[in-house]
PDB file of N, CA and C in Angstrom:
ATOM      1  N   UNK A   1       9.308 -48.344  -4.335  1.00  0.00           N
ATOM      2  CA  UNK A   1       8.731 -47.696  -5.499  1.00  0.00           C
ATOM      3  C   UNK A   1       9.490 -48.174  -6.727  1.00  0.00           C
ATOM      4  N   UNK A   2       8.708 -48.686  -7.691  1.00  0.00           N
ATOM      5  CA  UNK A   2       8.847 -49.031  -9.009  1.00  0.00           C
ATOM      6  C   UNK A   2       9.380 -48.076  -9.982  1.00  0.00           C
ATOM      7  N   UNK A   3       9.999 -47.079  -9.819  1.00  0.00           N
ATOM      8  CA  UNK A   3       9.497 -46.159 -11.437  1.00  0.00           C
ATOM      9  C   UNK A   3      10.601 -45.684 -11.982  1.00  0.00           C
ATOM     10  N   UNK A   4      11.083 -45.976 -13.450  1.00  0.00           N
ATOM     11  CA  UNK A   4      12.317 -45.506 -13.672  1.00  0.00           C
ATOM     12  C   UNK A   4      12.459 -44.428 -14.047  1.00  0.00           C
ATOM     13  N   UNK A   5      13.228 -43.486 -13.862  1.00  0.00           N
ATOM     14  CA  UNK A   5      13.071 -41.553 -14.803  1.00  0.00           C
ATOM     15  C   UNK A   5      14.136 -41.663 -15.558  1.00  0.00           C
ATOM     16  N   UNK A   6      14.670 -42.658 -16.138  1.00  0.00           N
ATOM     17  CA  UNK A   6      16.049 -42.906 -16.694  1.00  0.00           C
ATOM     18  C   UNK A   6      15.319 -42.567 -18.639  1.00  0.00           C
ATOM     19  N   UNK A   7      14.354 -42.558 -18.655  1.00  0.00           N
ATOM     20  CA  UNK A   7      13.953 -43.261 -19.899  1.00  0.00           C
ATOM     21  C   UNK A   7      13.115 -41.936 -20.698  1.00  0.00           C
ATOM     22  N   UNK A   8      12.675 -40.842 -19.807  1.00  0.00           N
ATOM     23  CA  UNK A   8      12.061 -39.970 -20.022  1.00  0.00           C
ATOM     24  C   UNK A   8      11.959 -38.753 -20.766  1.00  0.00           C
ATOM     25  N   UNK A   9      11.549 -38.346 -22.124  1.00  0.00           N
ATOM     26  CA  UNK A   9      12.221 -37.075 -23.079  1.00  0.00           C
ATOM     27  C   UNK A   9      11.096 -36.157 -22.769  1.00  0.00           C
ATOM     28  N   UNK A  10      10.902 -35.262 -23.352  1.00  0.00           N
ATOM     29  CA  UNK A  10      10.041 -33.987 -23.406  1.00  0.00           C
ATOM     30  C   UNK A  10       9.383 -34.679 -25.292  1.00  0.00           C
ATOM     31  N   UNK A  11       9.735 -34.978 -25.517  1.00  0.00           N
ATOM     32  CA  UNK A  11       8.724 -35.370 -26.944  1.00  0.00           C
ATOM     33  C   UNK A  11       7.965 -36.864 -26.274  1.00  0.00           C
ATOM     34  N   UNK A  12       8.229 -37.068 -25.862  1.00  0.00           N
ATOM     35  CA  UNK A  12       7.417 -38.499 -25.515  1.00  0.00           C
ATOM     36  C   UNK A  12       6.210 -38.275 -24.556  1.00  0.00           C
ATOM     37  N   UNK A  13       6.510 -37.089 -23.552  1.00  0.00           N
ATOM     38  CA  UNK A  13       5.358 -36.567 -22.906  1.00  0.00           C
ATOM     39  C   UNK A  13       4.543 -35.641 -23.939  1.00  0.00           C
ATOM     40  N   UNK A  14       4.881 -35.009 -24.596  1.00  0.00           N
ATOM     41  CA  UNK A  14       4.266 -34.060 -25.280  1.00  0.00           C
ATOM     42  C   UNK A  14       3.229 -35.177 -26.591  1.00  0.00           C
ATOM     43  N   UNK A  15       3.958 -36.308 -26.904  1.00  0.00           N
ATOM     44  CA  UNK A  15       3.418 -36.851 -28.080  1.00  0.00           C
ATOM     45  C   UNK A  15       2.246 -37.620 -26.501  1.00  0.00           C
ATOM     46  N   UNK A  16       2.266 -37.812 -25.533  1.00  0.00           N
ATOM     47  CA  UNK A  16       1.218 -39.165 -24.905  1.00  0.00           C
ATOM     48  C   UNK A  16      -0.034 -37.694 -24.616  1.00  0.00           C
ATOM     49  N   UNK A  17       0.174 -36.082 -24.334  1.00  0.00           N
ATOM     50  CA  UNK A  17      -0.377 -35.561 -24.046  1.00  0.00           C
ATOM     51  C   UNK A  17      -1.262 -34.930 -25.119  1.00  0.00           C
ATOM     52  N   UNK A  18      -0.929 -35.689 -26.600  1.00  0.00           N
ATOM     53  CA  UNK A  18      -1.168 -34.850 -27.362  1.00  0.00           C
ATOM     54  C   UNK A  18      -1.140 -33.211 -27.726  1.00  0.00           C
ATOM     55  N   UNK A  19      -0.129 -33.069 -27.297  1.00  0.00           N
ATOM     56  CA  UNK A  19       0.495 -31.503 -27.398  1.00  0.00           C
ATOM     57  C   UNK A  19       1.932 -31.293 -28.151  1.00  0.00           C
ATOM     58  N   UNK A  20       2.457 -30.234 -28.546  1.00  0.00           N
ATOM     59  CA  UNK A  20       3.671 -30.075 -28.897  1.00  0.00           C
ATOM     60  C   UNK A  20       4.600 -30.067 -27.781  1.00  0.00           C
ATOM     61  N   UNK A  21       5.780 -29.961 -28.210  1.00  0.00           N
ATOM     62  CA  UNK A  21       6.529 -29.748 -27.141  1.00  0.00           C
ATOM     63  C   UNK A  21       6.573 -28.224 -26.207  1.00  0.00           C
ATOM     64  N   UNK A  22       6.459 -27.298 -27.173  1.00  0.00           N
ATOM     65  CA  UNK A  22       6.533 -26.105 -26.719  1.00  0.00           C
ATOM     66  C   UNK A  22       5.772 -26.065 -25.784  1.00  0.00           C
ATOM     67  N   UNK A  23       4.080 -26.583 -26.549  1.00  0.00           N
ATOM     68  CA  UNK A  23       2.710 -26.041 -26.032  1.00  0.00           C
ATOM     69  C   UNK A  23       3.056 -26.722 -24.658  1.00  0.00           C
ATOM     70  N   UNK A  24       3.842 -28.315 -24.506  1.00  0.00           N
ATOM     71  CA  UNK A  24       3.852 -28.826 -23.248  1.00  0.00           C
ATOM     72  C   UNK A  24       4.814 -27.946 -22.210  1.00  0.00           C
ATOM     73  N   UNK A  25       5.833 -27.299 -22.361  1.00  0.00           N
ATOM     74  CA  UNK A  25       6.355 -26.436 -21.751  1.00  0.00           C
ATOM     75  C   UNK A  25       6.176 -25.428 -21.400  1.00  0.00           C
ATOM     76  N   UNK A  26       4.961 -24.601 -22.099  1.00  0.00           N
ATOM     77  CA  UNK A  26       4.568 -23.551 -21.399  1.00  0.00           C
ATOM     78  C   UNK A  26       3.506 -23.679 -20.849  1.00  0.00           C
ATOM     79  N   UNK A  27       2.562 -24.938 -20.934  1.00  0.00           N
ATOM     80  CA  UNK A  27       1.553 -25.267 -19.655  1.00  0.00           C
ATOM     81  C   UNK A  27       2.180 -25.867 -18.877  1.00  0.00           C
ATOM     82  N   UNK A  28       3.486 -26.253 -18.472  1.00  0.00           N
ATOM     83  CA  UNK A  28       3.306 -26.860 -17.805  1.00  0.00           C
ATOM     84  C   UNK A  28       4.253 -26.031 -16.828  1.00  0.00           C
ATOM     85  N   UNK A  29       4.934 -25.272 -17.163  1.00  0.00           N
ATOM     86  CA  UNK A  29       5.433 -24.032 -15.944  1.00  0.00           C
ATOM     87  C   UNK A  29       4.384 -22.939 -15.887  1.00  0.00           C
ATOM     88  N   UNK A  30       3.197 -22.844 -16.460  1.00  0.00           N
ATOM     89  CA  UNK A  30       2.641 -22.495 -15.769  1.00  0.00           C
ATOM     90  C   UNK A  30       2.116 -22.392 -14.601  1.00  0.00           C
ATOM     91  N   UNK A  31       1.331 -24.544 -14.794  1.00  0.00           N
ATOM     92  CA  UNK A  31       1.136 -25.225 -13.807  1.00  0.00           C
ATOM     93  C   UNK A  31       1.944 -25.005 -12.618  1.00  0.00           C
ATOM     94  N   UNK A  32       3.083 -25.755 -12.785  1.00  0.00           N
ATOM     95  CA  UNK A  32       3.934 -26.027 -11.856  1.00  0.00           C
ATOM     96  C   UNK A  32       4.592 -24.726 -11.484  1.00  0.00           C
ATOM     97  N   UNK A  33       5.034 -23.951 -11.945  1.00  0.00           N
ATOM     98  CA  UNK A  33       5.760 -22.624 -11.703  1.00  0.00           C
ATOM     99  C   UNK A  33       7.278 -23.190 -11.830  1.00  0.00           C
ATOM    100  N   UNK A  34       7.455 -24.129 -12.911  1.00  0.00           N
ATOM    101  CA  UNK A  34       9.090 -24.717 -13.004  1.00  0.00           C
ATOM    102  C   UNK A  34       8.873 -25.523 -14.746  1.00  0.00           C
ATOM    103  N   UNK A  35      10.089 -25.715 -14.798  1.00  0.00           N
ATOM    104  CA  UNK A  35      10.039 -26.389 -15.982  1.00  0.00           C
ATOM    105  C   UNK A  35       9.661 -27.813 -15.847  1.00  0.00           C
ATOM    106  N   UNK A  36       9.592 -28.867 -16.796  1.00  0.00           N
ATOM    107  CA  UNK A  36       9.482 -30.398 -16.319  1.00  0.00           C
ATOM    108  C   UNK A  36      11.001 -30.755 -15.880  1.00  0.00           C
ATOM    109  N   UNK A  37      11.606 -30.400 -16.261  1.00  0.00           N
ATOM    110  CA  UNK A  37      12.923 -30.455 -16.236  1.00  0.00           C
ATOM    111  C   UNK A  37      13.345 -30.400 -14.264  1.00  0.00           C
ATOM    112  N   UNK A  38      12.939 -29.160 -14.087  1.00  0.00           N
ATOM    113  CA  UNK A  38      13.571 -28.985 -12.746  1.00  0.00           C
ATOM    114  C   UNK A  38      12.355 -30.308 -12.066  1.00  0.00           C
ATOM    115  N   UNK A  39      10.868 -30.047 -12.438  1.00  0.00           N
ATOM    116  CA  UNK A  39       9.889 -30.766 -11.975  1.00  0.00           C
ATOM    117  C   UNK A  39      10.737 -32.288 -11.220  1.00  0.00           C
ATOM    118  N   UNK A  40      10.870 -32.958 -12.658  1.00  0.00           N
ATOM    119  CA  UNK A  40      11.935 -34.278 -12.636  1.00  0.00           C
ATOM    120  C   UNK A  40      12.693 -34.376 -11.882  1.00  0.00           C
ATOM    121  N   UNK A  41      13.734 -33.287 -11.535  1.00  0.00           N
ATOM    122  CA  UNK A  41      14.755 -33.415 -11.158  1.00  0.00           C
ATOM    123  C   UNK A  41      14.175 -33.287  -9.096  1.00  0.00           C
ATOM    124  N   UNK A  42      13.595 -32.506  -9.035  1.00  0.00           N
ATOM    125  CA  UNK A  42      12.972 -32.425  -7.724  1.00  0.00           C
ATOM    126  C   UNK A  42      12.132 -33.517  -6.985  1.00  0.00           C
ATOM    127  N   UNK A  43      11.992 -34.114  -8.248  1.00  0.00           N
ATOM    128  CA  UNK A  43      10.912 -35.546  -7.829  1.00  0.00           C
ATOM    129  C   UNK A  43      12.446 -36.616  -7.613  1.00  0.00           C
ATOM    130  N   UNK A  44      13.371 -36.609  -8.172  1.00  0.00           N
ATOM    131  CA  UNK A  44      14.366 -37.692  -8.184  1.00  0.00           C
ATOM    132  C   UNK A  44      14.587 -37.428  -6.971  1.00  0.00           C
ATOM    133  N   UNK A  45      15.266 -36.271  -6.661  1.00  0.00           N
ATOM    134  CA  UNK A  45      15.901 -35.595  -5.261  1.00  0.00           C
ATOM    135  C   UNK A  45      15.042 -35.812  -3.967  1.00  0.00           C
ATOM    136  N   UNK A  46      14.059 -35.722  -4.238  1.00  0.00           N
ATOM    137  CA  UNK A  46      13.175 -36.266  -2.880  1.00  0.00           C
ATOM    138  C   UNK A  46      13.074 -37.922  -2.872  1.00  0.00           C
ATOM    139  N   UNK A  47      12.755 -38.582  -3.623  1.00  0.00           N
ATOM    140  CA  UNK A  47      13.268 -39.846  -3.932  1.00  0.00           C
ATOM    141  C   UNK A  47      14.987 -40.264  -3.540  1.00  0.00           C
ATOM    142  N   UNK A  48      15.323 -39.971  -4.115  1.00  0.00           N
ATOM    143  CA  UNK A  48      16.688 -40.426  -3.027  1.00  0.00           C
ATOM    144  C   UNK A  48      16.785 -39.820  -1.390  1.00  0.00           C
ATOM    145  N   UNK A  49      16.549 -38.641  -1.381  1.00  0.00           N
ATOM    146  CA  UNK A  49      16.124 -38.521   0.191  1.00  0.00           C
ATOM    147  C   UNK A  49      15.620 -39.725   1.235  1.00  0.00           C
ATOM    148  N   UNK A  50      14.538 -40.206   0.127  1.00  0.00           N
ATOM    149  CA  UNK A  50      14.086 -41.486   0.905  1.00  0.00           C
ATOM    150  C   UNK A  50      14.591 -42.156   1.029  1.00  0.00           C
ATOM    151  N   UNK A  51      14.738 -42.618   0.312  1.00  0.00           N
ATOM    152  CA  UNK A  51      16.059 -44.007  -0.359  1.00  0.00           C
ATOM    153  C   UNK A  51      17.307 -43.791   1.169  1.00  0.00           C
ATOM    154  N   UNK A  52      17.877 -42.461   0.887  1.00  0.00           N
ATOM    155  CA  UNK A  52      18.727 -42.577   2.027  1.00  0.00           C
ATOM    156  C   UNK A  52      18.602 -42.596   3.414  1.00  0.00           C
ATOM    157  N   UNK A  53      17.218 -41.963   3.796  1.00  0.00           N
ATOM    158  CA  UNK A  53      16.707 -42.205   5.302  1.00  0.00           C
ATOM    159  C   UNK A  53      16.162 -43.812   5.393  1.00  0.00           C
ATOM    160  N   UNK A  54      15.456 -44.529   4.163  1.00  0.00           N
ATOM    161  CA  UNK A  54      14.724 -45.707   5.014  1.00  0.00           C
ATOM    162  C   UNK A  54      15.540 -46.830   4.405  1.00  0.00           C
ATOM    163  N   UNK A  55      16.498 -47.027   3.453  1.00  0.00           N
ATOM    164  CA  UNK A  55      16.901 -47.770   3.259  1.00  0.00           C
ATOM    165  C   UNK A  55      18.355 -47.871   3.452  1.00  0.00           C
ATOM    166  N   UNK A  56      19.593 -49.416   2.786  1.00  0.00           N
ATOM    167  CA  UNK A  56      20.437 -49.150   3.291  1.00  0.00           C
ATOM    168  C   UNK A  56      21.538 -49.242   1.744  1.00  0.00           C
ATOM    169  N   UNK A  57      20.791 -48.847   0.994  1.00  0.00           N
ATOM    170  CA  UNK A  57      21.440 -48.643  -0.589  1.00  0.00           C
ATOM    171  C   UNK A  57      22.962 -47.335   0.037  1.00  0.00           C
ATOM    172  N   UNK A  58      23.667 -47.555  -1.065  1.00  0.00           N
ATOM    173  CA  UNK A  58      24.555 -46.814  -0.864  1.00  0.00           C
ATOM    174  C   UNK A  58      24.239 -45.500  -1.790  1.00  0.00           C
ATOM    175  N   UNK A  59      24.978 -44.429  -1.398  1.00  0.00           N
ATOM    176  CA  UNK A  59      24.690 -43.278  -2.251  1.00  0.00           C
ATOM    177  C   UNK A  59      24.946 -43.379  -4.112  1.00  0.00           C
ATOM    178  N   UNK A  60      25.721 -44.270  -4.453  1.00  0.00           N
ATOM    179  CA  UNK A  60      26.107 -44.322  -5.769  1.00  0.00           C
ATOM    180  C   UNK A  60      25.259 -45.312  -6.120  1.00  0.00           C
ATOM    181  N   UNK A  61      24.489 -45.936  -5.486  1.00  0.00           N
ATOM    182  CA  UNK A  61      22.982 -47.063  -6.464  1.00  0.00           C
ATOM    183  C   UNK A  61      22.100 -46.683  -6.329  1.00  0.00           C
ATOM    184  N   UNK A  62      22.290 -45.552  -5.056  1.00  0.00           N
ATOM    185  CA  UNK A  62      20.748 -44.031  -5.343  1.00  0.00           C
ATOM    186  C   UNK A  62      20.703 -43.174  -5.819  1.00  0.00           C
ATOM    187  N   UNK A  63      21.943 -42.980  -6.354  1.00  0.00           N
ATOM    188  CA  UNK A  63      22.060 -42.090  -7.866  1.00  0.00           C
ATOM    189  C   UNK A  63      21.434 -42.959  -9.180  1.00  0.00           C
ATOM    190  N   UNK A  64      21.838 -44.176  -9.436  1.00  0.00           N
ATOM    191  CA  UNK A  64      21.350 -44.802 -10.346  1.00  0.00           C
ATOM    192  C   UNK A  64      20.043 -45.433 -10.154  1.00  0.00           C
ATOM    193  N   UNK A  65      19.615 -45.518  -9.182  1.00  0.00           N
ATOM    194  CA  UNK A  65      18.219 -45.942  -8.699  1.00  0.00           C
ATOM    195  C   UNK A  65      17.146 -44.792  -9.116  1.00  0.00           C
ATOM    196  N   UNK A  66      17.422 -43.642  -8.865  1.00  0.00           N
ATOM    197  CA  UNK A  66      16.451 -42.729  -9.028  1.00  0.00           C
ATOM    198  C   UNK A  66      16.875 -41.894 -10.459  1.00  0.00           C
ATOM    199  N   UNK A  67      17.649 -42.086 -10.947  1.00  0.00           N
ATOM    200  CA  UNK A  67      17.976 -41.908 -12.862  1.00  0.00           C
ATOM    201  C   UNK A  67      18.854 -40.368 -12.550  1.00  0.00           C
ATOM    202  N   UNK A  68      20.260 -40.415 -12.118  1.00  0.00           N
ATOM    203  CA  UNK A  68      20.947 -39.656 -11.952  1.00  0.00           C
ATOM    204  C   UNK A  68      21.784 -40.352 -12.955  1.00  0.00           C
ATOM    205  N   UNK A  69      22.335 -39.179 -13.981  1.00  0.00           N
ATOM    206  CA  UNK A  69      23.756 -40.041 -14.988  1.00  0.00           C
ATOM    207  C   UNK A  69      24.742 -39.442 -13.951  1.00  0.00           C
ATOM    208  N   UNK A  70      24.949 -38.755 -13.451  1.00  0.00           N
ATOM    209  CA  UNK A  70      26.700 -38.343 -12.747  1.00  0.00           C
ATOM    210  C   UNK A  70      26.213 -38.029 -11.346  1.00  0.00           C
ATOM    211  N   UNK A  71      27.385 -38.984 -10.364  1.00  0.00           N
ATOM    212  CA  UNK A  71      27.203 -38.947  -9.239  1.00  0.00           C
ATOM    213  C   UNK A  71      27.603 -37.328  -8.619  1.00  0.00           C
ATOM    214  N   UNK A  72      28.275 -36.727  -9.281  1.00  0.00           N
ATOM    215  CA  UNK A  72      28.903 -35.810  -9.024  1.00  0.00           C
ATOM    216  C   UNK A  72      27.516 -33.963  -9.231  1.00  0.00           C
ATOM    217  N   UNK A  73      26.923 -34.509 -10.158  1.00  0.00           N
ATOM    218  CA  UNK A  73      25.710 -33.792 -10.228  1.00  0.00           C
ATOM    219  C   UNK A  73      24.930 -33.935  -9.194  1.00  0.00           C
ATOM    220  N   UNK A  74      24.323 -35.087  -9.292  1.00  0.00           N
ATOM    221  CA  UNK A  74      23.753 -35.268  -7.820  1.00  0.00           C
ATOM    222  C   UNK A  74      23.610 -35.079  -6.542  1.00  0.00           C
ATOM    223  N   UNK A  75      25.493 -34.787  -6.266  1.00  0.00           N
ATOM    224  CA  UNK A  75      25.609 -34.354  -5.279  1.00  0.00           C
ATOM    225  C   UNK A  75      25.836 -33.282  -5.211  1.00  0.00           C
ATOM    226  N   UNK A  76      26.034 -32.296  -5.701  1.00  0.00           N
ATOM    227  CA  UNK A  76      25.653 -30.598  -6.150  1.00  0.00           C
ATOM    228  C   UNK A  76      24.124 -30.534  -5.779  1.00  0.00           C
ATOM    229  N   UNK A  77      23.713 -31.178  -6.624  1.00  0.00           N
ATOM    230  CA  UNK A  77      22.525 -30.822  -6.794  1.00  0.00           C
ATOM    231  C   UNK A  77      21.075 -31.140  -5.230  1.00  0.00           C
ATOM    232  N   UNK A  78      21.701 -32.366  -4.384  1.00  0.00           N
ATOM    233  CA  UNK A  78      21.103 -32.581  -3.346  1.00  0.00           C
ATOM    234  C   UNK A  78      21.784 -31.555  -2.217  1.00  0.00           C
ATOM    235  N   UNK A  79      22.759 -30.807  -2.467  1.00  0.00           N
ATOM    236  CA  UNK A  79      23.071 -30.298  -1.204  1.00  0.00           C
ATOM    237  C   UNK A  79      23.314 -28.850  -1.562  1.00  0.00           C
ATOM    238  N   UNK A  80      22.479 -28.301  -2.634  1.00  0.00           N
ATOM    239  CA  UNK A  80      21.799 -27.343  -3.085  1.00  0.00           C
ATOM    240  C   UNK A  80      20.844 -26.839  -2.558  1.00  0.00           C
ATOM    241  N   UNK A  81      20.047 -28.225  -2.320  1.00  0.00           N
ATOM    242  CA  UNK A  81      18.367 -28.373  -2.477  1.00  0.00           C
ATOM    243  C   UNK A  81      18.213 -28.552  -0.401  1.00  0.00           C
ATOM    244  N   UNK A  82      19.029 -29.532  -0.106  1.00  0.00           N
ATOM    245  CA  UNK A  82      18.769 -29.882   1.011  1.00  0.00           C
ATOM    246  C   UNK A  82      19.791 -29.061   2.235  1.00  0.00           C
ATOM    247  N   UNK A  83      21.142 -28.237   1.677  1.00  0.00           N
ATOM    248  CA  UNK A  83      22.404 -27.818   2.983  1.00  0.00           C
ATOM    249  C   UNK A  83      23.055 -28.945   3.482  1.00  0.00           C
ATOM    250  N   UNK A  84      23.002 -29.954   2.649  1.00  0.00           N
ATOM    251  CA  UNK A  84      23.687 -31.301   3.542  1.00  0.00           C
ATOM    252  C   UNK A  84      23.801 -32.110   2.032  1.00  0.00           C
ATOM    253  N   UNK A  85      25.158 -32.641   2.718  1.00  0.00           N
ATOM    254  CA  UNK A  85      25.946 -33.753   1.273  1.00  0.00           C
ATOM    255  C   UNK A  85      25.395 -35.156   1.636  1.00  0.00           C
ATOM    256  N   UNK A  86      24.685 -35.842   0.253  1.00  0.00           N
ATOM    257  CA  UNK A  86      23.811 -37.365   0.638  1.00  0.00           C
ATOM    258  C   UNK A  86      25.031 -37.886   1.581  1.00  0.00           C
ATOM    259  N   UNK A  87      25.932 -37.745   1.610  1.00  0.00           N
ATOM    260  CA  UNK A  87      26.373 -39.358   2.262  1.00  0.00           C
ATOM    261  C   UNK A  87      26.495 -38.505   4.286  1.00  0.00           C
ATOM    262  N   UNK A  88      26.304 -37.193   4.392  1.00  0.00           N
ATOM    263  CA  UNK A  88      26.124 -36.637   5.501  1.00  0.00           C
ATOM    264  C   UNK A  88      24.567 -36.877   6.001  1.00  0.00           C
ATOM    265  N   UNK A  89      23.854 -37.202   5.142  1.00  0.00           N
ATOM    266  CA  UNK A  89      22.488 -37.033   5.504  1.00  0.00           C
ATOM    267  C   UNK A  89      22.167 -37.659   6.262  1.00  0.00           C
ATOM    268  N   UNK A  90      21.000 -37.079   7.155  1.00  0.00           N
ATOM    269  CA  UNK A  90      20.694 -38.703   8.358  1.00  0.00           C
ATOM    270  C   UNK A  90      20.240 -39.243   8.035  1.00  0.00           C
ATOM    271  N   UNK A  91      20.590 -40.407   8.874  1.00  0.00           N
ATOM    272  CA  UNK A  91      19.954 -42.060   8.441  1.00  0.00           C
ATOM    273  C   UNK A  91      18.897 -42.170   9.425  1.00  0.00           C
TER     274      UNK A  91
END
């Protein structure tokens, strides 16, 4: 998969959706029942999931692969989400 999330603001979606920012934040936890924010962050996190079951990248270029700035977040944040630390995860 191609896609970078490194690059991504809340005015840049809101200006392509033609909406404000606000207006884009409160449709869109509506929608979703989350912010874009967590949205993003849940889409990265399953994305490196992958990354770490099918491939043989190391955990610190699947932090930067899937647009994590701190490895150290990341890994809070995947073993939050998942009960298991990326570099414990199965392969």
């Amino acid at each position: 998969m191609s896609i970078s999330y490194k690059s991504i603001c809340l005015y840049d979606v809101a200006l392509a959706a033609c909406l404000s920012v606000n207006h884009l934040l409160r449709t869109f936890k509506q929608a979703y029942r989350q912010s874009p924010h967590q949205f993003l962050t849940d889409v990265r996190l399953q994305q490196a999931k992958y990354y770490l079951k099918n491939t043989d990248y190391s955990v610190s270029e699947i932090v930067d692969i899937v647009g994590f700035e701190c490895p150290s977040s990341f890994t809070r944040l995947f073993r939050s989400s998942f009960k298991i630390t990326p570099s414990k995860f199965p392969y």
